[in-house]
PDB file of N, CA and C in Angstrom:
ATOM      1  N   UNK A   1       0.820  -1.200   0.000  1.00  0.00           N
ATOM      2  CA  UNK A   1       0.000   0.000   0.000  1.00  0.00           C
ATOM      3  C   UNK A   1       0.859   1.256   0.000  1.00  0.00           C
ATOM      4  N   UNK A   2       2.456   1.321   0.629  1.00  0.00           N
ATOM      5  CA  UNK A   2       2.627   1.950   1.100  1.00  0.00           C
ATOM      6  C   UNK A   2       3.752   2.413  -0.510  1.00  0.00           C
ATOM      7  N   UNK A   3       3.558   1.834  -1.845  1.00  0.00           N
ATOM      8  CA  UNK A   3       3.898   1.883  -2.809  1.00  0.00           C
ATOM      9  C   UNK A   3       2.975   3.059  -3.607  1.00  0.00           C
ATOM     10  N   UNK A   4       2.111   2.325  -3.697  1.00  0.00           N
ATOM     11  CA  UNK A   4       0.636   3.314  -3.894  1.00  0.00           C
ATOM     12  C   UNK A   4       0.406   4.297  -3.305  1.00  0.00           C
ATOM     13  N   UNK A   5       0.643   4.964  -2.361  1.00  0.00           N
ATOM     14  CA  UNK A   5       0.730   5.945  -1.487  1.00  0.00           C
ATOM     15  C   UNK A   5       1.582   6.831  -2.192  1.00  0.00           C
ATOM     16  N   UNK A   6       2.996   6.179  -2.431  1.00  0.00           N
ATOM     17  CA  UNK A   6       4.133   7.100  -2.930  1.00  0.00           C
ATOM     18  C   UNK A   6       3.695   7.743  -4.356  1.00  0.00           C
ATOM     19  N   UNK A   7       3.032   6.675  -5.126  1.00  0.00           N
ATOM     20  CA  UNK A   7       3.176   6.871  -6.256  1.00  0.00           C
ATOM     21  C   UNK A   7       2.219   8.173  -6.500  1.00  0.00           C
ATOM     22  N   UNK A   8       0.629   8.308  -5.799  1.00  0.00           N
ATOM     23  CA  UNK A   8       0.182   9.386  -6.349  1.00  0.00           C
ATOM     24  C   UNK A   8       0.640  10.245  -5.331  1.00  0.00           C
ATOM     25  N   UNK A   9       1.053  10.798  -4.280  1.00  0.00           N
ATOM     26  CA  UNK A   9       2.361  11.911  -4.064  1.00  0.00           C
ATOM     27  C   UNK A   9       2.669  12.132  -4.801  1.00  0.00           C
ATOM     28  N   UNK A  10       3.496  11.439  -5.735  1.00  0.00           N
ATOM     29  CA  UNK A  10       4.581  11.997  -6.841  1.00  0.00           C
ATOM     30  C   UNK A  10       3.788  12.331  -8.496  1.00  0.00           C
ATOM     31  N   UNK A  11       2.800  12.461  -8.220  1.00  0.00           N
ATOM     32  CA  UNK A  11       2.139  12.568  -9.430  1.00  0.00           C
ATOM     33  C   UNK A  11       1.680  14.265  -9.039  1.00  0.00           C
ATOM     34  N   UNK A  12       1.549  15.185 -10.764  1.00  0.00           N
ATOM     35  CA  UNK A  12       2.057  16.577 -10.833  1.00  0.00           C
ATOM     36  C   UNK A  12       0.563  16.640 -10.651  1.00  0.00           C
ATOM     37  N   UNK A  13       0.165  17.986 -10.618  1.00  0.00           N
ATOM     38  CA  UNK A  13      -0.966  18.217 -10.765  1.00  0.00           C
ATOM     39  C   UNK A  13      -1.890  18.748 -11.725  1.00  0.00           C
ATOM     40  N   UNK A  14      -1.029  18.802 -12.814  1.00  0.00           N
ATOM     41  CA  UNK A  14      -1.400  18.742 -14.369  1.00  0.00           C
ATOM     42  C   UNK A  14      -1.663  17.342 -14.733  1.00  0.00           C
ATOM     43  N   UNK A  15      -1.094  16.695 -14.559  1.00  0.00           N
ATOM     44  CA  UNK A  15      -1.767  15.120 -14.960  1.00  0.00           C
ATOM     45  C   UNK A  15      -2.858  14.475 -14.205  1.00  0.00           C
ATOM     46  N   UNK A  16      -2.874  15.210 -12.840  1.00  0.00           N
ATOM     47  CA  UNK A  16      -4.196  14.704 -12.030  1.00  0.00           C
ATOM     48  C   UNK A  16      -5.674  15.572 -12.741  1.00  0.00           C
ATOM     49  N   UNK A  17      -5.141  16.930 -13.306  1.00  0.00           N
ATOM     50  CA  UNK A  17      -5.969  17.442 -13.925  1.00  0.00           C
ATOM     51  C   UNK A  17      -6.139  17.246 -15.218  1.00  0.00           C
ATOM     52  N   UNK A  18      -5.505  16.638 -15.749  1.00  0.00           N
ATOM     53  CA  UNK A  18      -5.521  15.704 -17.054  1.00  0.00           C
ATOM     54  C   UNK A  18      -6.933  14.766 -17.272  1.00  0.00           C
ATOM     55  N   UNK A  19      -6.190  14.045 -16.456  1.00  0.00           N
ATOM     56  CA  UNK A  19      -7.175  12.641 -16.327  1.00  0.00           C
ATOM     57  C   UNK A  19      -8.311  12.984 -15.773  1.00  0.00           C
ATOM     58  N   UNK A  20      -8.562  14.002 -14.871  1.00  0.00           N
ATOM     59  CA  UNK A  20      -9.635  14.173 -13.977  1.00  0.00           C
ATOM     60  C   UNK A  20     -10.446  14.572 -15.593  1.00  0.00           C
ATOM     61  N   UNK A  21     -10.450  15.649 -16.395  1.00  0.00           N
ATOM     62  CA  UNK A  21     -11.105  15.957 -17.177  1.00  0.00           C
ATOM     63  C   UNK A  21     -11.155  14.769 -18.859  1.00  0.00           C
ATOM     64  N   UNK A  22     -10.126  13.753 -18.761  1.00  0.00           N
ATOM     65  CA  UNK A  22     -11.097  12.798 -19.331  1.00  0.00           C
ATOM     66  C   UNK A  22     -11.920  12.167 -18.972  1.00  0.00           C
ATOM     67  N   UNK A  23     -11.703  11.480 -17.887  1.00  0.00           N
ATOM     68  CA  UNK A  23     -12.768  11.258 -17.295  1.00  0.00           C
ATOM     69  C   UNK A  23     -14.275  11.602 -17.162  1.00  0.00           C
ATOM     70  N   UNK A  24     -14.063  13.092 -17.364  1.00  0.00           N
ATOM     71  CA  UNK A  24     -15.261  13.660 -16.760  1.00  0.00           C
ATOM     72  C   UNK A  24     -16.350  13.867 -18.757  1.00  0.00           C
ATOM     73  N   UNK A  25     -15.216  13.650 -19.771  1.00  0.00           N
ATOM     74  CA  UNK A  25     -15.405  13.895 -20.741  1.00  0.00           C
ATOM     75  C   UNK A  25     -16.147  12.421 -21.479  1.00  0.00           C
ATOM     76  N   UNK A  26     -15.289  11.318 -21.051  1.00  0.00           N
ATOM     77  CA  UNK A  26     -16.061   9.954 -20.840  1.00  0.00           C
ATOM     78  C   UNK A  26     -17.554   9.725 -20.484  1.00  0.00           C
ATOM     79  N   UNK A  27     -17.191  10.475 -19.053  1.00  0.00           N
ATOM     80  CA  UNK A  27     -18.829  10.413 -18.654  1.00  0.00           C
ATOM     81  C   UNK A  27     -19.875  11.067 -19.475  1.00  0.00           C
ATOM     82  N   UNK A  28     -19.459  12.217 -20.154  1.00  0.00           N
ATOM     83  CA  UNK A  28     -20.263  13.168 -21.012  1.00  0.00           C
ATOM     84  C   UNK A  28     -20.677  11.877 -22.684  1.00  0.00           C
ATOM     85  N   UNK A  29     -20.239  11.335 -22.395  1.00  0.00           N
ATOM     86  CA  UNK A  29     -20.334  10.989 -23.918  1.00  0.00           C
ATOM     87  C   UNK A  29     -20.833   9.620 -23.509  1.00  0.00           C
ATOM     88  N   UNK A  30     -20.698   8.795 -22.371  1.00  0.00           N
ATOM     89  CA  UNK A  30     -21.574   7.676 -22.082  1.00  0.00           C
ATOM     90  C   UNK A  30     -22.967   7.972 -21.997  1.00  0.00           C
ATOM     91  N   UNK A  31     -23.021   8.970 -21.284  1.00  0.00           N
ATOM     92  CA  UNK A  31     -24.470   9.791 -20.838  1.00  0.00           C
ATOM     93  C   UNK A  31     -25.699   9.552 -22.063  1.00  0.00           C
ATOM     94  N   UNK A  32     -24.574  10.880 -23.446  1.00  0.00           N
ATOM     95  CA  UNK A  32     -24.961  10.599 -24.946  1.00  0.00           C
ATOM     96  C   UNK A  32     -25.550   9.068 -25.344  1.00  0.00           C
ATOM     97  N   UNK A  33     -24.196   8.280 -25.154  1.00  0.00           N
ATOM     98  CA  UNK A  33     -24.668   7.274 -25.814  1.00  0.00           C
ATOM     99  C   UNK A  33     -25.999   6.300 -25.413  1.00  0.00           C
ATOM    100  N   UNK A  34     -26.128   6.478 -23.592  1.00  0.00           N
ATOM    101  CA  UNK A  34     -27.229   5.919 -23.415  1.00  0.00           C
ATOM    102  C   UNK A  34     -28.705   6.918 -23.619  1.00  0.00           C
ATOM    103  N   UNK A  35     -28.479   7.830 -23.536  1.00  0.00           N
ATOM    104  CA  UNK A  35     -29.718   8.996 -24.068  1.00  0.00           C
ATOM    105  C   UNK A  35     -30.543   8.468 -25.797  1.00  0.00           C
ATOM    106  N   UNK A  36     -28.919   8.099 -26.621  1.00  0.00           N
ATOM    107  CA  UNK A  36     -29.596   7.485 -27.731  1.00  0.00           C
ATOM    108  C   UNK A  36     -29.927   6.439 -27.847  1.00  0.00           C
ATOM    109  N   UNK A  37     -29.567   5.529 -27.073  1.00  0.00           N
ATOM    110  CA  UNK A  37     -29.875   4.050 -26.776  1.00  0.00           C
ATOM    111  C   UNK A  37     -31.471   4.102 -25.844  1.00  0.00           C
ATOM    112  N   UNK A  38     -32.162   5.392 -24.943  1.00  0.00           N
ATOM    113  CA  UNK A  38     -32.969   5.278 -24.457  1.00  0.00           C
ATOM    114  C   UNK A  38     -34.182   5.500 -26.070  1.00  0.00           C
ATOM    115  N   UNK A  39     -33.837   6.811 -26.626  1.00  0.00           N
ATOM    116  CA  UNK A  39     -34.810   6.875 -27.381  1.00  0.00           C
ATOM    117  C   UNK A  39     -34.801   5.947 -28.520  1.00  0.00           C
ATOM    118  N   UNK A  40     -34.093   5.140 -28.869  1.00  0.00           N
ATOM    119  CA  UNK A  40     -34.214   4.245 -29.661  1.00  0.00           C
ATOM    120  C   UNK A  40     -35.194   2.729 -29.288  1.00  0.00           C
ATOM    121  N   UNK A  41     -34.798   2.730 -27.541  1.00  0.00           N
ATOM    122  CA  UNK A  41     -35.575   1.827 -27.053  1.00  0.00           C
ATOM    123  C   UNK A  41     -37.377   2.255 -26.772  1.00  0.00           C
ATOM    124  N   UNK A  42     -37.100   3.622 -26.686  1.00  0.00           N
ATOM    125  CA  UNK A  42     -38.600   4.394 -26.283  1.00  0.00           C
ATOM    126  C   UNK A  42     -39.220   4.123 -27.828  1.00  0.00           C
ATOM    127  N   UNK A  43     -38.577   4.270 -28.879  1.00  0.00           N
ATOM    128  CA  UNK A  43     -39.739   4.318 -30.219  1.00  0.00           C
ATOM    129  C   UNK A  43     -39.611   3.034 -30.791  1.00  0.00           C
ATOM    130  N   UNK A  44     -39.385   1.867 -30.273  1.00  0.00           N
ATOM    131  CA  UNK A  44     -38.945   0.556 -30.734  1.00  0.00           C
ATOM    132  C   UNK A  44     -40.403  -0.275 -29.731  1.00  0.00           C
ATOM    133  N   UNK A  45     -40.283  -0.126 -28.096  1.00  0.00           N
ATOM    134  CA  UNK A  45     -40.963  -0.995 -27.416  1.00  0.00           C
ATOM    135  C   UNK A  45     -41.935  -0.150 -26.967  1.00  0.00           C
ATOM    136  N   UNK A  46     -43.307  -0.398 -27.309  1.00  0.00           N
ATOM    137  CA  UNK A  46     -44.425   0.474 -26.452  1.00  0.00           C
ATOM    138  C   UNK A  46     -44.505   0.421 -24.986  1.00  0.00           C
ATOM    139  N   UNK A  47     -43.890  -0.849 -24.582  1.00  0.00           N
ATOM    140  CA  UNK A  47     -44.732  -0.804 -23.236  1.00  0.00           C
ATOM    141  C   UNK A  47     -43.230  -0.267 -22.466  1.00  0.00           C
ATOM    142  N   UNK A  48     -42.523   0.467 -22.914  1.00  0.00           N
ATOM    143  CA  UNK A  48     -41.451   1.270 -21.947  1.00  0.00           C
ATOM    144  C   UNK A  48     -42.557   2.378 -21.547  1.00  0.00           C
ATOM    145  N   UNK A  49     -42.232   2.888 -20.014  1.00  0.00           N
ATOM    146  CA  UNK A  49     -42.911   4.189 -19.452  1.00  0.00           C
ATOM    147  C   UNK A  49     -42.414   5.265 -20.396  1.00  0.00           C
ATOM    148  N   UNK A  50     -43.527   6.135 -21.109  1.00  0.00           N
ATOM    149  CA  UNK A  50     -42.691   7.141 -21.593  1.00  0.00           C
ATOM    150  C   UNK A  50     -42.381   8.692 -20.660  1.00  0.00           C
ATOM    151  N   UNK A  51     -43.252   8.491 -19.820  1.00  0.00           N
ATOM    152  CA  UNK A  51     -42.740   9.590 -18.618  1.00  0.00           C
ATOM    153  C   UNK A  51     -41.494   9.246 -17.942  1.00  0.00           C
ATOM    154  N   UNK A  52     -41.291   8.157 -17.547  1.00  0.00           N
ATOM    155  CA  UNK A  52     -39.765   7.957 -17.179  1.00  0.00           C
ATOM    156  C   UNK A  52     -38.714   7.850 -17.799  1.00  0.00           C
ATOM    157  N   UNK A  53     -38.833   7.466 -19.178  1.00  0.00           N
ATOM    158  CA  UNK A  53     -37.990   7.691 -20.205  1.00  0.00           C
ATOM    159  C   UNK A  53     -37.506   8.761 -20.255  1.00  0.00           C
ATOM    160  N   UNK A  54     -38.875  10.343 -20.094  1.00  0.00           N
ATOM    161  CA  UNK A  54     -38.649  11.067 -20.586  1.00  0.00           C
ATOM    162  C   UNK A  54     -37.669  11.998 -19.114  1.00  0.00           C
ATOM    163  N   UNK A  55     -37.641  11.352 -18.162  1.00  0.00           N
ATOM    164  CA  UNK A  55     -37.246  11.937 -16.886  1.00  0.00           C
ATOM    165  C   UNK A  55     -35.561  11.024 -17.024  1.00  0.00           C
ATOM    166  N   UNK A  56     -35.578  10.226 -17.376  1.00  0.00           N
ATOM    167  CA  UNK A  56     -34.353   9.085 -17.383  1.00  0.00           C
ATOM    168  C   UNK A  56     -33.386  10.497 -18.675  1.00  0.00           C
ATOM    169  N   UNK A  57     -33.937  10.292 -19.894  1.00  0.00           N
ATOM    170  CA  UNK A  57     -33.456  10.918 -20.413  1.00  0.00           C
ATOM    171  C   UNK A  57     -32.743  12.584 -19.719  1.00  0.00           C
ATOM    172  N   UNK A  58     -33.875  13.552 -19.357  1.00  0.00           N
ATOM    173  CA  UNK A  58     -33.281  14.626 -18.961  1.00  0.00           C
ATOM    174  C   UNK A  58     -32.738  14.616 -18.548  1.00  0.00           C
ATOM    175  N   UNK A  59     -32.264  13.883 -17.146  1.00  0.00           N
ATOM    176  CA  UNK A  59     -31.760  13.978 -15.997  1.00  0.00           C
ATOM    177  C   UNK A  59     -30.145  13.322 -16.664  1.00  0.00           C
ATOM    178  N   UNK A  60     -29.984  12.579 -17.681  1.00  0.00           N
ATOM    179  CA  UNK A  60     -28.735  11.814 -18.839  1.00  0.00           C
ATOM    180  C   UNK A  60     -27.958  13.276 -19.246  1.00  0.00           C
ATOM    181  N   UNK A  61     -29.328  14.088 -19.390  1.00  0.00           N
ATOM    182  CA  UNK A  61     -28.874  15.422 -20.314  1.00  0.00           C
ATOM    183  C   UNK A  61     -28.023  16.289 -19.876  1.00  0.00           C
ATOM    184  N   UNK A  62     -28.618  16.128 -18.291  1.00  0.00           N
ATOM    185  CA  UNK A  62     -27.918  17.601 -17.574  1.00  0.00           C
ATOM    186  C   UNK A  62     -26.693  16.995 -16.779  1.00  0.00           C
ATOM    187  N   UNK A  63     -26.877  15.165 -16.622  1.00  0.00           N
ATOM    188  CA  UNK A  63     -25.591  14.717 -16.353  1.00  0.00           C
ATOM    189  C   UNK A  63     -24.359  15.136 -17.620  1.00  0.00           C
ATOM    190  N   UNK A  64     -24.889  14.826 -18.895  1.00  0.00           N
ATOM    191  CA  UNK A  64     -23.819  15.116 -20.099  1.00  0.00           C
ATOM    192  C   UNK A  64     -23.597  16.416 -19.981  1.00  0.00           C
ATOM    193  N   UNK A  65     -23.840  17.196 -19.525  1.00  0.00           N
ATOM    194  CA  UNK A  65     -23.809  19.217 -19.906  1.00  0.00           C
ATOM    195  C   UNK A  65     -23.038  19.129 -18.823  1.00  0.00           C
ATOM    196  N   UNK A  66     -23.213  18.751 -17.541  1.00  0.00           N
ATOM    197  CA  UNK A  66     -22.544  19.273 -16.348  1.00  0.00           C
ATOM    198  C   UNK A  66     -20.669  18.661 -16.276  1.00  0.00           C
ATOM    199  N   UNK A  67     -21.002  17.000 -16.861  1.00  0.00           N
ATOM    200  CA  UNK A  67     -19.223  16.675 -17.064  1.00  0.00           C
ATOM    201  C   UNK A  67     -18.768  17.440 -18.051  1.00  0.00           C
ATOM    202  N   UNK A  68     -19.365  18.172 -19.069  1.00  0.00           N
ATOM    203  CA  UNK A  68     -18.841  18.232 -20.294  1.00  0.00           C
ATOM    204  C   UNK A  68     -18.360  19.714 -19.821  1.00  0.00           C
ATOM    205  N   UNK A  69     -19.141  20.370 -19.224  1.00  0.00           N
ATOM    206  CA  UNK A  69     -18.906  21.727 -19.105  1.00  0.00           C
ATOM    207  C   UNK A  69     -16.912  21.829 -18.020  1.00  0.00           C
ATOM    208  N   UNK A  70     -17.414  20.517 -16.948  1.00  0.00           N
ATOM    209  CA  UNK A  70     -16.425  20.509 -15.784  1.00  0.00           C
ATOM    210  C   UNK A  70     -14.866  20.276 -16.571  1.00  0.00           C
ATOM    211  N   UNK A  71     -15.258  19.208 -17.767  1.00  0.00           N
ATOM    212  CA  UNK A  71     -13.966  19.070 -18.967  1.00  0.00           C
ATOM    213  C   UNK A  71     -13.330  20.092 -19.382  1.00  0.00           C
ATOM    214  N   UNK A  72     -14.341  20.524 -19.775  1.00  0.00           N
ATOM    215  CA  UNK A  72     -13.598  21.899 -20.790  1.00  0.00           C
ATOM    216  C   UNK A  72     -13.178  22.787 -19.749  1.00  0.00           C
ATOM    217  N   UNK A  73     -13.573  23.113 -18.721  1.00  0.00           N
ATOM    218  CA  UNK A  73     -13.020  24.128 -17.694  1.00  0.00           C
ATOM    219  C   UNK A  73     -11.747  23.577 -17.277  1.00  0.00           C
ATOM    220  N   UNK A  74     -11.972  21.945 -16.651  1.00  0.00           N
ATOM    221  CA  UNK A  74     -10.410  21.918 -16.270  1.00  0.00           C
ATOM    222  C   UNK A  74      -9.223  22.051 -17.456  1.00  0.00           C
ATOM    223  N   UNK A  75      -9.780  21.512 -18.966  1.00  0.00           N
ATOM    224  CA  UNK A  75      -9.047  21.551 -19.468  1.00  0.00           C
ATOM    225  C   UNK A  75      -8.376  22.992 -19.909  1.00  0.00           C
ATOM    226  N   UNK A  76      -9.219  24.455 -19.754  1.00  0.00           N
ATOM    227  CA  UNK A  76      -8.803  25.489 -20.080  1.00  0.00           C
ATOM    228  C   UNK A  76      -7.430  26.520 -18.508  1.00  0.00           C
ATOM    229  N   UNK A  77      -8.115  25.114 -17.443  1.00  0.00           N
ATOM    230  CA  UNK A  77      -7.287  25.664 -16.084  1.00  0.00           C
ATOM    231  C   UNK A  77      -5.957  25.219 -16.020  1.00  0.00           C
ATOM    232  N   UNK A  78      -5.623  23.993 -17.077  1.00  0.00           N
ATOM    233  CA  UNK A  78      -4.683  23.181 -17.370  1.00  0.00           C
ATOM    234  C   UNK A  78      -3.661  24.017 -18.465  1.00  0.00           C
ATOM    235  N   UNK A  79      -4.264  24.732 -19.073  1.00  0.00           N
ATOM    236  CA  UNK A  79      -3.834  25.243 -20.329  1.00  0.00           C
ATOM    237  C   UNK A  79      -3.094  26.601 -19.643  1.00  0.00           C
ATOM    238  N   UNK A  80      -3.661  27.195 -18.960  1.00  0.00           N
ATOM    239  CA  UNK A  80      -3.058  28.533 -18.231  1.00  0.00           C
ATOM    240  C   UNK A  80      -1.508  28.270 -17.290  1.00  0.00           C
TER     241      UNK A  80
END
């Protein structure tokens, strides 16, 4: 453990802010992909709820806007 310990110590804080904003850019684009995977399933199977779909979806939306937005910020805090 006490390897692992050392190792992120020694890690800069441009690369923690690196990764932190792929990450967060990942999440933005999984979000996407299941948002299109919901409405594809919403106009394919009738008996999906379409009120929860339509709540599943938004709530996908403002998850994708909020990593995507947190990306691009770290990545512009990275850049300075």
């Amino acid at each position: 453990m006490s390897k692992l310990a050392k190792k992120f110590k020694n890690q800069k804080i441009g690369d923690v802010r690196r990764e932190l904003s792929r990450a967060h850019l990942i999440i933005a684009l999984l979000a996407i992909v299941i948002i299109v995977l919901l409405v594809q399933g919403a106009a394919l199977f009738s008996e999906l709820n379409t009120a929860l779909t339509a709540f599943a979806i938004a709530l996908l939306a403002i998850l994708s806007i909020i990593s995507f937005v947190i990306s691009m910020t770290i990545n512009m805090l990275n850049k300075k």
